[in-house]
C-alpha atoms as a PDB file:
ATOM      1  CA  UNK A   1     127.804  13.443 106.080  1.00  0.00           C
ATOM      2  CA  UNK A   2     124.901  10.806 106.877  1.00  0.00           C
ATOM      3  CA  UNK A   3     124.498   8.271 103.996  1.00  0.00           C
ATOM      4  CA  UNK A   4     121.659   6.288 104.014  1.00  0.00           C
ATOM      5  CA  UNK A   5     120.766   3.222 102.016  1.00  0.00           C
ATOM      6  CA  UNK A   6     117.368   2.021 101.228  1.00  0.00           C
ATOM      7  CA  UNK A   7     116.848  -1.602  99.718  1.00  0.00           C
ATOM      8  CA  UNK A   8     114.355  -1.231  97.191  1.00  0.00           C
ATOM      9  CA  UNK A   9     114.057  -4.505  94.979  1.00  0.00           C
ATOM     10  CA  UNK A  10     115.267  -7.635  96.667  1.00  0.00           C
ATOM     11  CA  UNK A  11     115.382 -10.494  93.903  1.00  0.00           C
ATOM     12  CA  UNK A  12     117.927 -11.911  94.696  1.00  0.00           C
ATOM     13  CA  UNK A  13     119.143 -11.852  98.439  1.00  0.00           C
ATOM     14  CA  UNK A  14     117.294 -13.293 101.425  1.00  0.00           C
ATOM     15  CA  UNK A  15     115.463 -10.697 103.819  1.00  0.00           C
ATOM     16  CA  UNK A  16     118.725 -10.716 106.236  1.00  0.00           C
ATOM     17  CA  UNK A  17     121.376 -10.177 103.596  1.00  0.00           C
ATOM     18  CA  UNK A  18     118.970  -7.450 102.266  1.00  0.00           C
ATOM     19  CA  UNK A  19     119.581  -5.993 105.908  1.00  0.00           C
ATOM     20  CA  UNK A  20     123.486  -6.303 105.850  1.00  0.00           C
ATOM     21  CA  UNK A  21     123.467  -4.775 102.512  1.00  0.00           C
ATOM     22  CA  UNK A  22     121.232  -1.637 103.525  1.00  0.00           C
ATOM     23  CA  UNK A  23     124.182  -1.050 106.322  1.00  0.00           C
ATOM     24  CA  UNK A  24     127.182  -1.851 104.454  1.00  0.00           C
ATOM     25  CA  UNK A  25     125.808   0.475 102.142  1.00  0.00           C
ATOM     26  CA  UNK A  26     125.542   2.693 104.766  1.00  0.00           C
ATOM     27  CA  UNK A  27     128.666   2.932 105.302  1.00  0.00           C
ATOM     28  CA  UNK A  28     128.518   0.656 108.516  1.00  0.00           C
ATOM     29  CA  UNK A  29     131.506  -1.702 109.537  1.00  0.00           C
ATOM     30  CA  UNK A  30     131.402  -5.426 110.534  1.00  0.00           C
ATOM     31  CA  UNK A  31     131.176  -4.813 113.862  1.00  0.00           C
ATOM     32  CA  UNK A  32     128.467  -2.042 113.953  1.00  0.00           C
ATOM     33  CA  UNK A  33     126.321  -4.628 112.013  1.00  0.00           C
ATOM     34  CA  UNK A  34     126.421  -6.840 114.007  1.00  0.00           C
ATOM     35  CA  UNK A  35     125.637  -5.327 116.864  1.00  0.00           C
ATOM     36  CA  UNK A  36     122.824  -2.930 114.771  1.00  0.00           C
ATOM     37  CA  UNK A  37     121.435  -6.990 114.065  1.00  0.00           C
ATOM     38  CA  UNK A  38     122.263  -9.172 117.166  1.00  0.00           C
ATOM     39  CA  UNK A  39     124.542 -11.494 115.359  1.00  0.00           C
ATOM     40  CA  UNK A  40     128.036 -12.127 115.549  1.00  0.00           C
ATOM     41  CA  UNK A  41     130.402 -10.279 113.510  1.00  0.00           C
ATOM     42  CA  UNK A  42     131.756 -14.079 112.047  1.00  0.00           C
ATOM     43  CA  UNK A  43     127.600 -14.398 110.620  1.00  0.00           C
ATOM     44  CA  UNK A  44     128.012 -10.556 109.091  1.00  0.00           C
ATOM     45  CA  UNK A  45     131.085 -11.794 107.435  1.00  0.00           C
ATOM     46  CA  UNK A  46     128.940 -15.001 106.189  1.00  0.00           C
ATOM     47  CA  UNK A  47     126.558 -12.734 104.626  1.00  0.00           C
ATOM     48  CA  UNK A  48     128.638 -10.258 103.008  1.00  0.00           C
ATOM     49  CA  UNK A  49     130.811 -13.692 101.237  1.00  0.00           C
ATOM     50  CA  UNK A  50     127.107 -14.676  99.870  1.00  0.00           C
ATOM     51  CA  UNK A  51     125.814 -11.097  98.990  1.00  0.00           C
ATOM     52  CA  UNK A  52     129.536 -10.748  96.766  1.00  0.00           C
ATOM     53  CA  UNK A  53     128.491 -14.076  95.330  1.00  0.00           C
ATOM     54  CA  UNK A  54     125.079 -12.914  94.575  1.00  0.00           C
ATOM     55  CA  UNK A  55     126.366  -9.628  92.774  1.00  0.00           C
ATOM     56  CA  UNK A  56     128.912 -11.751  90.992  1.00  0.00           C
ATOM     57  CA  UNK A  57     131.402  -9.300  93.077  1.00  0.00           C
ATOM     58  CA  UNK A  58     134.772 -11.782  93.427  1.00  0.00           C
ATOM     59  CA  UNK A  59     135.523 -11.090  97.949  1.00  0.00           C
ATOM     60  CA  UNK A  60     139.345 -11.154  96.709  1.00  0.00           C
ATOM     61  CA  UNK A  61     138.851  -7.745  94.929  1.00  0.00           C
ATOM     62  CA  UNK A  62     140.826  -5.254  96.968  1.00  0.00           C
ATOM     63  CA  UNK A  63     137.551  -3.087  97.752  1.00  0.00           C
ATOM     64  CA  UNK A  64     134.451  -6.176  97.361  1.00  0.00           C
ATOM     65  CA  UNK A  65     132.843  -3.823 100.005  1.00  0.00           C
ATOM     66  CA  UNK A  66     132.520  -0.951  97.024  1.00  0.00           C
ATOM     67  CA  UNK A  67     131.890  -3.445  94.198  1.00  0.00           C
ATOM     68  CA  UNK A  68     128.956  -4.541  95.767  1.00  0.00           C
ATOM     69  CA  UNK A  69     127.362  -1.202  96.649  1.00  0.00           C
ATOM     70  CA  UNK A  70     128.201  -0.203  93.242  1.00  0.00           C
ATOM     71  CA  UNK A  71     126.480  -3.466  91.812  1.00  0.00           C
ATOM     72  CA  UNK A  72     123.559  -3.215  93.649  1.00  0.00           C
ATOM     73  CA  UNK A  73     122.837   0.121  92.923  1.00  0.00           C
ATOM     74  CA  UNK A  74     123.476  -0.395  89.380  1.00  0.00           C
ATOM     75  CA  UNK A  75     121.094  -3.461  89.697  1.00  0.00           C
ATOM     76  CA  UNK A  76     118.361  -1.275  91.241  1.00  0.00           C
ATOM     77  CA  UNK A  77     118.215  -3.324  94.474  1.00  0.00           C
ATOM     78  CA  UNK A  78     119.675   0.081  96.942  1.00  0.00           C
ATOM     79  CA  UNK A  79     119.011   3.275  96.805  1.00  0.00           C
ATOM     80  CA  UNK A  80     121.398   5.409  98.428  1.00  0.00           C
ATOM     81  CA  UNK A  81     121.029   8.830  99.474  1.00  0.00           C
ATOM     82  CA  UNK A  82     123.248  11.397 101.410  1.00  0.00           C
END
């Protein structure tokens, strides 16, 4: 199963963590982003910490990777399909 994500209304994150969130929504790893990007995995990790912030999702939370899909998608800024 493919999932795709699709950022459709980016208030609040800058154009790159609107990109890291499309592929962690996707189901994509730190490493995979990074590459997918041309940044270093370290500058993914940066970006995810701000995107939790953004979403008010706490990066201590056992799964902040889920939290934020499910926040953004409950915010209206992914769309996911599969």
């Amino acid at each position: 199963m493919k999932i795709k994500a699709k950022l459709v209304n980016n208030e609040v994150l800058t154009a790159r963590e609107g990109e890291v969130l499309e592929l962690i929504c996707s189901a994509k790893n730190d490493k995979t982003i990074a590459r997918m990007l041309g940044i270093s995995a370290k500058m993914v990790e940066a970006h995810s910490s701000r995107i939790y912030e953004k979403l008010n999702v706490r990066n201590a939370e056992t799964n902040a990777r889920c939290a934020a899909i499910s926040a953004s998608v409950a915010r209206g800024i992914v769309r996911i399909s599969i």
